[in-house]
N, C-alpha and C. Protein backbone atom coordinates (compact mmCIF):
# COMPACT_ATOMS: atom_id res chain seq x y z
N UNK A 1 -1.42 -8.91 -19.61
CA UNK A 1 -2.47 -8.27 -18.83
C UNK A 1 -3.72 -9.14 -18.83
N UNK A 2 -4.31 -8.89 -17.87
CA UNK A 2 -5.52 -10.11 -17.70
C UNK A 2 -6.73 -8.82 -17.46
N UNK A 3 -7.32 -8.86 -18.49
CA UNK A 3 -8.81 -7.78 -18.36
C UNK A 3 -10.00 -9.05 -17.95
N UNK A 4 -11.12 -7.95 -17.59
CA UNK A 4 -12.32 -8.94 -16.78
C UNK A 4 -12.65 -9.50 -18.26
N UNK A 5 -13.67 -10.70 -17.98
CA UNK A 5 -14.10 -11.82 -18.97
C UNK A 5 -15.48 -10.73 -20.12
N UNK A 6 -16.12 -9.82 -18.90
CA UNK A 6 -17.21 -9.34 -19.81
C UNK A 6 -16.60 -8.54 -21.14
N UNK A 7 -16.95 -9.36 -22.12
CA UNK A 7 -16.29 -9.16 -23.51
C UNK A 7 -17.15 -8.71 -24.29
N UNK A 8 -17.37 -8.09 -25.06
CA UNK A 8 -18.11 -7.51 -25.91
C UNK A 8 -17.75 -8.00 -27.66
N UNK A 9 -18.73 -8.04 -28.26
CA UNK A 9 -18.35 -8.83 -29.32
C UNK A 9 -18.23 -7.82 -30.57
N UNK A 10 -17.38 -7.77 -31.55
CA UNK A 10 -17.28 -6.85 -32.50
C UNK A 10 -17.07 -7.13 -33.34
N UNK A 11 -17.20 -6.76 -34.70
CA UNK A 11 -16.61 -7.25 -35.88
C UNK A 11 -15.18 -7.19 -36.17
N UNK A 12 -14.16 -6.49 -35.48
CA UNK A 12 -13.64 -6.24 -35.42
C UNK A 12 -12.49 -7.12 -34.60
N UNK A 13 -11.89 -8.37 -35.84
CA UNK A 13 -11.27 -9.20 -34.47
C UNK A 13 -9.81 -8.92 -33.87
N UNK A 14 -9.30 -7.80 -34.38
CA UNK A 14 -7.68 -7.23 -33.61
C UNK A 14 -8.03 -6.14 -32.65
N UNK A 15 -9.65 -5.77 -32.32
CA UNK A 15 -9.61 -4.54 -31.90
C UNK A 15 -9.75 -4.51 -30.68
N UNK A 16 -8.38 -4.69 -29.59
CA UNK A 16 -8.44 -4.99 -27.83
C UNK A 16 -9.33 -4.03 -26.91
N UNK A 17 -9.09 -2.61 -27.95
CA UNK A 17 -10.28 -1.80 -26.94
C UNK A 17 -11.58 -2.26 -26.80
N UNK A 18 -12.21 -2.86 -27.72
CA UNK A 18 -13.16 -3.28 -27.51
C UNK A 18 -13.82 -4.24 -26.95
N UNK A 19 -12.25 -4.98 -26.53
CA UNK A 19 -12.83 -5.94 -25.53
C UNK A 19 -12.96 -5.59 -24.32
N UNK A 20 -12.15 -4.79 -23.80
CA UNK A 20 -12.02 -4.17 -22.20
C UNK A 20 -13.60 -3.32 -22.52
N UNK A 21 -13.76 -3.88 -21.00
CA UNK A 21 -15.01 -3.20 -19.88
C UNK A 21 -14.92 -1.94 -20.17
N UNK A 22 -15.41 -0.78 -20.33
CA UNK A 22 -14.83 0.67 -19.58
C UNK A 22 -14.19 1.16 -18.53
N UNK A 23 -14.92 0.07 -17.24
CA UNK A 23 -14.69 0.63 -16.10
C UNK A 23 -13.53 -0.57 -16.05
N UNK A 24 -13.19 -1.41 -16.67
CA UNK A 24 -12.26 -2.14 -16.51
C UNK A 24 -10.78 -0.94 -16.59
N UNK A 25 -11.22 -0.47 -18.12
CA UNK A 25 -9.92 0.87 -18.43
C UNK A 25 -9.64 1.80 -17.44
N UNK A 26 -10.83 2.29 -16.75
CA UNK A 26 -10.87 3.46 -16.17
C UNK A 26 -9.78 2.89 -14.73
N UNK A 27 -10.11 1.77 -14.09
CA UNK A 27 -9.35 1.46 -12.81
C UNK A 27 -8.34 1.55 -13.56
N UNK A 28 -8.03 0.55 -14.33
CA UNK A 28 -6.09 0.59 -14.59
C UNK A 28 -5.69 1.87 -14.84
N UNK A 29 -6.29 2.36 -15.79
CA UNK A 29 -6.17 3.99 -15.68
C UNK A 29 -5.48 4.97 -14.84
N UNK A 30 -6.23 4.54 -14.08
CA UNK A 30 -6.41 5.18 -12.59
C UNK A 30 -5.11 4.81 -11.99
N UNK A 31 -5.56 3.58 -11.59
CA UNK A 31 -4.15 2.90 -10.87
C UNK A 31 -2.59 3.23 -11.97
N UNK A 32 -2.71 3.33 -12.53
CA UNK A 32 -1.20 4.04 -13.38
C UNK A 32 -0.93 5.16 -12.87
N UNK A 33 -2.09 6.33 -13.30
CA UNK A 33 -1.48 7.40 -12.89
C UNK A 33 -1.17 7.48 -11.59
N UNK A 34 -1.61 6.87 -10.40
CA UNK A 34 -1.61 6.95 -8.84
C UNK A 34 -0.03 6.50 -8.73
N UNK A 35 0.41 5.43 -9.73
CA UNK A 35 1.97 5.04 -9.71
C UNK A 35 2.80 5.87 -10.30
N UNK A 36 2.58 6.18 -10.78
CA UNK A 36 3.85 7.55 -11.95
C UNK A 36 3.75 8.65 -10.81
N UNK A 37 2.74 9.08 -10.23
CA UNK A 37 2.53 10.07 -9.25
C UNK A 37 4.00 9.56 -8.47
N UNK A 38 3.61 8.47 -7.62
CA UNK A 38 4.08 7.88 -6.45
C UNK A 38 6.03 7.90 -6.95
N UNK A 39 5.90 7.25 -8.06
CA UNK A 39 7.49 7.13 -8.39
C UNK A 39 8.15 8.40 -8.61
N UNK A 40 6.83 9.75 -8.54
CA UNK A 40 7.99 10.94 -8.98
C UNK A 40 8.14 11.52 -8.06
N UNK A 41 7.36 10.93 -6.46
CA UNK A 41 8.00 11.56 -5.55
C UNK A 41 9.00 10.91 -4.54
N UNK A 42 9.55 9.64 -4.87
CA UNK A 42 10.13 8.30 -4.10
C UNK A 42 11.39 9.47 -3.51
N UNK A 43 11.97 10.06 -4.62
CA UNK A 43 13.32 11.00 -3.98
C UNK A 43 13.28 11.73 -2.68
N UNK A 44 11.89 11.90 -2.67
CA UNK A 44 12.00 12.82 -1.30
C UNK A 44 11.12 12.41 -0.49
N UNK A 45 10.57 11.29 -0.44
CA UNK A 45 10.33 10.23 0.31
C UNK A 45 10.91 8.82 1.35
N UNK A 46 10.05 8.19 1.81
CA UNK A 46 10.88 6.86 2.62
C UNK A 46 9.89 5.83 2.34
N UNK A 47 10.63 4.43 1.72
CA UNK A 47 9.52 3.73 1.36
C UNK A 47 10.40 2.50 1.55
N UNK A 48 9.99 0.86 1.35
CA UNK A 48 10.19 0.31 2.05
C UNK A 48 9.07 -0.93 1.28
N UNK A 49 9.25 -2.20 1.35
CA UNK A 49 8.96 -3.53 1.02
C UNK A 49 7.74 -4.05 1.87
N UNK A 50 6.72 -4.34 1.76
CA UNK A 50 6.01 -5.29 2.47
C UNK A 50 6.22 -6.52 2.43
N UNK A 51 6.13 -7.56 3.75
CA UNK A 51 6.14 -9.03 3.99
C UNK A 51 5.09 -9.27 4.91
N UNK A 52 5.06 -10.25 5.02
CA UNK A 52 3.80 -10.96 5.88
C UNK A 52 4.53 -11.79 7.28
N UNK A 53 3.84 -11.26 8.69
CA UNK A 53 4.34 -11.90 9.57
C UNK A 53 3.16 -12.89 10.25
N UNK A 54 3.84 -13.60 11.13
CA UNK A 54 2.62 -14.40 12.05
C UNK A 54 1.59 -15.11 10.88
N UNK A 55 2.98 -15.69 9.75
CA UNK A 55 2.35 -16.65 8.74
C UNK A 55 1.07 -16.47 7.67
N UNK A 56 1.13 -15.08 7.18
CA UNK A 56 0.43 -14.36 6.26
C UNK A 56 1.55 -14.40 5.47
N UNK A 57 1.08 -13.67 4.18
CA UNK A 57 1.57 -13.62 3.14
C UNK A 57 0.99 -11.93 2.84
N UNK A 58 2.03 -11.53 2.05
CA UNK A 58 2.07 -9.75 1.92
C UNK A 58 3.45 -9.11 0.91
N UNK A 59 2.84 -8.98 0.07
CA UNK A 59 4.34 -8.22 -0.47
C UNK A 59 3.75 -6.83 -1.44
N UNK A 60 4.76 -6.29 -1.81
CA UNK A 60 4.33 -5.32 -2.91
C UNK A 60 5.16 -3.33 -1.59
N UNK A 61 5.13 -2.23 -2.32
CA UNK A 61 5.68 -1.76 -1.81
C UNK A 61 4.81 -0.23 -0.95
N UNK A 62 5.55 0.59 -0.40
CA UNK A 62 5.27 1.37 0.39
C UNK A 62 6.06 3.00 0.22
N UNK A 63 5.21 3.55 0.14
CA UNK A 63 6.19 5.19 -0.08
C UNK A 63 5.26 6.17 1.10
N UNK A 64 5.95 6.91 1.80
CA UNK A 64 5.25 7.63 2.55
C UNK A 64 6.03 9.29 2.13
N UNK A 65 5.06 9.73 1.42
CA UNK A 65 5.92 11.44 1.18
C UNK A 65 4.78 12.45 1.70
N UNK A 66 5.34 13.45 1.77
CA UNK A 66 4.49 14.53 2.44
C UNK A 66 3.10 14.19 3.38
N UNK A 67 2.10 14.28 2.70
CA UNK A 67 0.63 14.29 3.51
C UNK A 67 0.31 12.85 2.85
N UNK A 68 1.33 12.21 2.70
CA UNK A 68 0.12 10.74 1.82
C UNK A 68 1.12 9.40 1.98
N UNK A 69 0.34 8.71 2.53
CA UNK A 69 1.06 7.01 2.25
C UNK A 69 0.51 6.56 1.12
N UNK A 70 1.74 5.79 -0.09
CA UNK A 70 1.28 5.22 -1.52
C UNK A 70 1.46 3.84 -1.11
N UNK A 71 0.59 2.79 -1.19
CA UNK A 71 1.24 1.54 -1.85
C UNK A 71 1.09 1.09 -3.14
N UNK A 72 1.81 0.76 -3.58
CA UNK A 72 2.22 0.63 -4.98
C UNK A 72 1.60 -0.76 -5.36
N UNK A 73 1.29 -0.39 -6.60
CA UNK A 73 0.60 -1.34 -7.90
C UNK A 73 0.38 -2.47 -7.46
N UNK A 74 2.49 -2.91 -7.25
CA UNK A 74 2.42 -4.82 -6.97
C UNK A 74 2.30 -5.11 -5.43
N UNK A 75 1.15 -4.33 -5.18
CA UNK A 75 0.68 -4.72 -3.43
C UNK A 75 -0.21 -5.49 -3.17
N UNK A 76 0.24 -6.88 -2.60
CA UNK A 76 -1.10 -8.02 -2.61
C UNK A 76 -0.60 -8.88 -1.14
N UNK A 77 -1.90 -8.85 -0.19
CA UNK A 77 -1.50 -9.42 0.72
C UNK A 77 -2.75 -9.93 1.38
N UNK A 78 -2.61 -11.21 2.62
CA UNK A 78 -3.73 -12.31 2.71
C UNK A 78 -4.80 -11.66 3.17
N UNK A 79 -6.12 -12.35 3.10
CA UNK A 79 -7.24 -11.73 3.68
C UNK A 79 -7.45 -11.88 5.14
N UNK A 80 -7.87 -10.63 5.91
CA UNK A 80 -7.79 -10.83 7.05
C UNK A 80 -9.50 -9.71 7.31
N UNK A 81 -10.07 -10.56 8.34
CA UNK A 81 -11.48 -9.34 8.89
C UNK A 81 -10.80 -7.83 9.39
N UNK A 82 -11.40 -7.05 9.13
CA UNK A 82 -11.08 -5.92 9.73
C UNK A 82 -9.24 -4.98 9.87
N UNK A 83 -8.99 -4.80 8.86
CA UNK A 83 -7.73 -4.21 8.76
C UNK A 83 -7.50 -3.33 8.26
N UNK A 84 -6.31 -2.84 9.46
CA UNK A 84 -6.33 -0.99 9.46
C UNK A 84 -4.75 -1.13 8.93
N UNK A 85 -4.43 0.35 8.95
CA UNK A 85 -2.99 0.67 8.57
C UNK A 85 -2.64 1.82 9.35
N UNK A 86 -1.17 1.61 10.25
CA UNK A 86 -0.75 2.37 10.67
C UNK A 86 0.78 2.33 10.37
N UNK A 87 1.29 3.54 11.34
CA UNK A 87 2.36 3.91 11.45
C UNK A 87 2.92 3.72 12.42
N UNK A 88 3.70 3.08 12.47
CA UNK A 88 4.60 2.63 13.71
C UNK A 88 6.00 2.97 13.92
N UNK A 89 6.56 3.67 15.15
CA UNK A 89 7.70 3.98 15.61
C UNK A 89 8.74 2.67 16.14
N UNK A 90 7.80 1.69 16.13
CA UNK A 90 8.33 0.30 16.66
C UNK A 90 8.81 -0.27 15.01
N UNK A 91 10.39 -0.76 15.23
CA UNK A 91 10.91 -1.42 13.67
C UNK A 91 10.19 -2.21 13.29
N UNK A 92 9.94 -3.60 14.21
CA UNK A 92 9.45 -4.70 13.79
C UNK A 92 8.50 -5.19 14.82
N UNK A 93 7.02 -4.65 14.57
CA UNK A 93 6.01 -4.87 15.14
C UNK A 93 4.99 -5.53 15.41
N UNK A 94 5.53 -7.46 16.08
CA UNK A 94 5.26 -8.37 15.17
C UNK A 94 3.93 -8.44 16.00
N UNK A 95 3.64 -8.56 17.14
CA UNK A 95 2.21 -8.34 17.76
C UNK A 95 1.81 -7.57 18.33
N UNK A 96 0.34 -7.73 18.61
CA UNK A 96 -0.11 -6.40 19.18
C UNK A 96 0.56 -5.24 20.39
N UNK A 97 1.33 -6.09 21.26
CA UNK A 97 1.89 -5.10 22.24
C UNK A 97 2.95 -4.57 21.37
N UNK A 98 3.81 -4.78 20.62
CA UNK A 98 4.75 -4.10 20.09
C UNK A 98 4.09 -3.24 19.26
N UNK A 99 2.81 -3.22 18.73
CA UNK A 99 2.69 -2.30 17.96
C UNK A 99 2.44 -1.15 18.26
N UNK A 100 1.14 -1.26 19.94
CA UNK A 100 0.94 -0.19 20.44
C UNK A 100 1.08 0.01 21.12
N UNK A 101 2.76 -0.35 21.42
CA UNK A 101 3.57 0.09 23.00
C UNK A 101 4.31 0.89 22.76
N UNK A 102 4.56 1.64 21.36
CA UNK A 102 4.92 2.88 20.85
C UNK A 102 4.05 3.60 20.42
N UNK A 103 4.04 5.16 20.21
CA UNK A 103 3.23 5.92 19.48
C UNK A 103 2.74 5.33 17.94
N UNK A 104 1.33 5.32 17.64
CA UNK A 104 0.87 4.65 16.01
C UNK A 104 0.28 6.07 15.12
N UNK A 105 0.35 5.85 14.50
CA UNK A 105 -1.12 7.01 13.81
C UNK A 105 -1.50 6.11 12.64
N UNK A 106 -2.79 6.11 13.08
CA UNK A 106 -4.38 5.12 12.47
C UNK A 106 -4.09 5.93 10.41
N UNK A 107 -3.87 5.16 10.04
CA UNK A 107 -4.64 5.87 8.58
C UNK A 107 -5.84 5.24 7.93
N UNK A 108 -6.46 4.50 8.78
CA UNK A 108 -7.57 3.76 8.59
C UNK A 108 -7.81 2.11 8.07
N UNK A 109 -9.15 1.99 7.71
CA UNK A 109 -8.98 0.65 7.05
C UNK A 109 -8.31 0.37 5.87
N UNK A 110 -7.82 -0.79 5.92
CA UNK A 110 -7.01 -1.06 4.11
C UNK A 110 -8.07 -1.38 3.06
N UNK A 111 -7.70 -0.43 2.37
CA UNK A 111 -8.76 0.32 1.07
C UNK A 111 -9.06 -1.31 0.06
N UNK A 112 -8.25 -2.07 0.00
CA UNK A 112 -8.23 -3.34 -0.91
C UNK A 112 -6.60 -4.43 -0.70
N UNK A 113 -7.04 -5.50 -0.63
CA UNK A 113 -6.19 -6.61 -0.83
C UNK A 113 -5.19 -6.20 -1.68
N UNK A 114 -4.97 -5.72 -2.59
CA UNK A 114 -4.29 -5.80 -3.65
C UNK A 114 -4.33 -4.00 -4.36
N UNK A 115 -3.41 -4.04 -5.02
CA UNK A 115 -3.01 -2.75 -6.18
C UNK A 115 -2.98 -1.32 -5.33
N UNK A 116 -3.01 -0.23 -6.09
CA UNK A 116 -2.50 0.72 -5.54
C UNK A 116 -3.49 1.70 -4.91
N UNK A 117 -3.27 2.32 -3.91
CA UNK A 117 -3.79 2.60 -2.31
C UNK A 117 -2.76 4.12 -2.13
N UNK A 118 -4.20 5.07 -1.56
CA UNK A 118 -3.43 6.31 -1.35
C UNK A 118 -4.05 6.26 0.05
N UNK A 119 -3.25 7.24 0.88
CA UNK A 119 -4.08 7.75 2.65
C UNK A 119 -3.45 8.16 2.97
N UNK A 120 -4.34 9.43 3.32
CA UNK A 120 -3.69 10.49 4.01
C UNK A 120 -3.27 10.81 5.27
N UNK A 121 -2.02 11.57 5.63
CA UNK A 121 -1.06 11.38 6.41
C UNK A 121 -1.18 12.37 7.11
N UNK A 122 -1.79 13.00 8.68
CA UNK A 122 -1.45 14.21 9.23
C UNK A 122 0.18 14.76 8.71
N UNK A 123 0.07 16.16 9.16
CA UNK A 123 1.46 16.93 9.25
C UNK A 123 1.82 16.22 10.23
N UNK A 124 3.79 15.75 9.82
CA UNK A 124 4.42 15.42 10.76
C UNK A 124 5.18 16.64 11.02
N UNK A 125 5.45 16.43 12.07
CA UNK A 125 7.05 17.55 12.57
C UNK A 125 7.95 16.36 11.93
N UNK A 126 9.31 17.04 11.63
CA UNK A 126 10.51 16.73 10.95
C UNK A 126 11.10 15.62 12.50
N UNK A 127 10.87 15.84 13.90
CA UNK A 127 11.07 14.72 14.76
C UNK A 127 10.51 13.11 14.38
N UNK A 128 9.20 13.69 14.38
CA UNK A 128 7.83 12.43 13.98
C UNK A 128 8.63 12.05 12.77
N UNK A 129 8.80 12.49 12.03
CA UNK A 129 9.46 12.25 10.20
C UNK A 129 9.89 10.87 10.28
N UNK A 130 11.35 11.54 11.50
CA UNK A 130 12.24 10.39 11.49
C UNK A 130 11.85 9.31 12.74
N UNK A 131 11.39 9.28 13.69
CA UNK A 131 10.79 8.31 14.15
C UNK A 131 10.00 7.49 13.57
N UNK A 132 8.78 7.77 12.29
CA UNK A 132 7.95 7.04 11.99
C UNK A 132 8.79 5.84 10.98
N UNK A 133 8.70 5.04 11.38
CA UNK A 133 9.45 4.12 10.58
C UNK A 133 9.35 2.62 10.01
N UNK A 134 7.87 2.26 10.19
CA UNK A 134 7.04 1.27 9.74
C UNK A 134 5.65 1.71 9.22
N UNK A 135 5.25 0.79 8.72
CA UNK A 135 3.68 0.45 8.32
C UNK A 135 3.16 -0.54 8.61
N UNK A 136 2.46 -0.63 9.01
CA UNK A 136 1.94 -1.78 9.53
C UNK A 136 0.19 -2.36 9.69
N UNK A 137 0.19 -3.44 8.89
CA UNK A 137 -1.56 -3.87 8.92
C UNK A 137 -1.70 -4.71 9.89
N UNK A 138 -2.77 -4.23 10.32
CA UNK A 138 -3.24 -4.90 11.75
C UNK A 138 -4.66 -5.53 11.59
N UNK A 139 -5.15 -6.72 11.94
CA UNK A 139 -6.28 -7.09 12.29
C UNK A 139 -6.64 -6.93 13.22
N UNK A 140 -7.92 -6.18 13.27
CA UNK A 140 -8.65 -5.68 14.62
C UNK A 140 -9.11 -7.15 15.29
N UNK A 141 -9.80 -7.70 14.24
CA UNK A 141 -10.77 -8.89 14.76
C UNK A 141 -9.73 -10.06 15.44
N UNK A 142 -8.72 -10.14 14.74
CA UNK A 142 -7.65 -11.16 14.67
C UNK A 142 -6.81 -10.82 16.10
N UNK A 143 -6.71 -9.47 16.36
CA UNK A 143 -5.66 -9.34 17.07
C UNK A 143 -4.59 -9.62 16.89
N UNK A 144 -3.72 -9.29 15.66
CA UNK A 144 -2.63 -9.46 15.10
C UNK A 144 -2.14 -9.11 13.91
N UNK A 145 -1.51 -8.49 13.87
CA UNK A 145 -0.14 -7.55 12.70
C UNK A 145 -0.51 -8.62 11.81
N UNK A 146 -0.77 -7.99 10.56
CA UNK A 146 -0.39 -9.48 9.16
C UNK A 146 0.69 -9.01 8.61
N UNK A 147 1.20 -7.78 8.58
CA UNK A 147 1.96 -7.33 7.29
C UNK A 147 3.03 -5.94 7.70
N UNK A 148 4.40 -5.97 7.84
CA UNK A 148 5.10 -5.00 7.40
C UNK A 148 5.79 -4.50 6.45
N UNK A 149 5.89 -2.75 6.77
CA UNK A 149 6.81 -2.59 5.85
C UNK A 149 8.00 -1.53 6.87
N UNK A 150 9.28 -2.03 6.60
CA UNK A 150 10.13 -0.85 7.26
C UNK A 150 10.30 0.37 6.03
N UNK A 151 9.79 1.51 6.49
CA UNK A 151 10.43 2.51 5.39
C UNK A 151 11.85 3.18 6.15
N UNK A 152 12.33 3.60 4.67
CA UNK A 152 13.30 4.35 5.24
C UNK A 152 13.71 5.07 4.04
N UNK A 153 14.39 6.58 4.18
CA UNK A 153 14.81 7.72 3.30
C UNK A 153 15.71 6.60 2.21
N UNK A 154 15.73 7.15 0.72
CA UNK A 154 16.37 6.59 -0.12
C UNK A 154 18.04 7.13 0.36
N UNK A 155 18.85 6.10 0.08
CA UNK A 155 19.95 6.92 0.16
C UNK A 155 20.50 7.35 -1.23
N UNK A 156 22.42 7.63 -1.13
CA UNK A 156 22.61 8.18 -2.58
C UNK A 156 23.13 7.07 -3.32
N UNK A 157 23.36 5.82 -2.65
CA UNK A 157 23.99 5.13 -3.73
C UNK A 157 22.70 4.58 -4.44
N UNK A 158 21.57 4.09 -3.69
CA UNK A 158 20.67 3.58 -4.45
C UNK A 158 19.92 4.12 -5.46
């Protein structure tokens, strides 16, 4: 684990809590429980891998259950001005006309480059459910998709 540099000095030289920040603890913290959340609802969810298209770089993963899209912990992908996240009915939505030459729904800007990310999801109808079947980051400024993910229902062998 790599904690921030602001170190605090103690007499105490085995004692790691005391080297972590507070607010250093409190994010990881945080970001754990947002993952244990996310993994206990994957079963009745559809989730799915991020990659990077149109020569970005993007990986780490995607769960969409009930009212909430998760991306998970190991989510790190390139910097781009202005990027949103949607939902796309289109599989592989590598530029802008493919993305919004199907129905999208906006879940807004992407909260951070990296680690784990909640946003909330209107009610779908059980139609919408199964149509929605990507994620997808888009640069507004760029005019261009950096990053998918195809979700899809777990099956039973996996």
């Amino acid at each position: 684990f790599f904690f921030s540099s602001r170190r605090r000095h103690t007499r105490l030289q085995g004692d790691w809590s005391s080297d972590v920040c507070s607010s250093d603890l409190e994010a990881f913290v945080y970001g754990r429980a947002l993952q244990k959340e996310a993994h206990q609802r994957q079963d009745n969810g559809k989730r799915g891998g991020f990659y990077g298209v149109n020569e970005n770089f993007a990986e780490g993963s995607a769960l969409l259950e009930g009212n909430a899209l998760y991306i998970g912990f190991n989510f790190e992908i390139s910097a781009a001005p202005k990027m949103r996240l949607y939902l796309s009915q289109h599989v592989t939505p590598y530029t802008k006309e493919d993305l919004f030459g199907q129905p999208t729904i906006d879940l807004g800007p992407l909260q951070s480059l990296y680690g784990v990310q909640e946003y909330p999801v209107r009610s779908l109808t059980d139609e919408e459910w199964n149509r929605y079947r990507t994620v997808a980051v888009y640069s507004e400024s760029l005019k261009q998709v950096i990053a998918l993910a195809q979700i899809r229902k777990r099956t039973e062998s996996e």
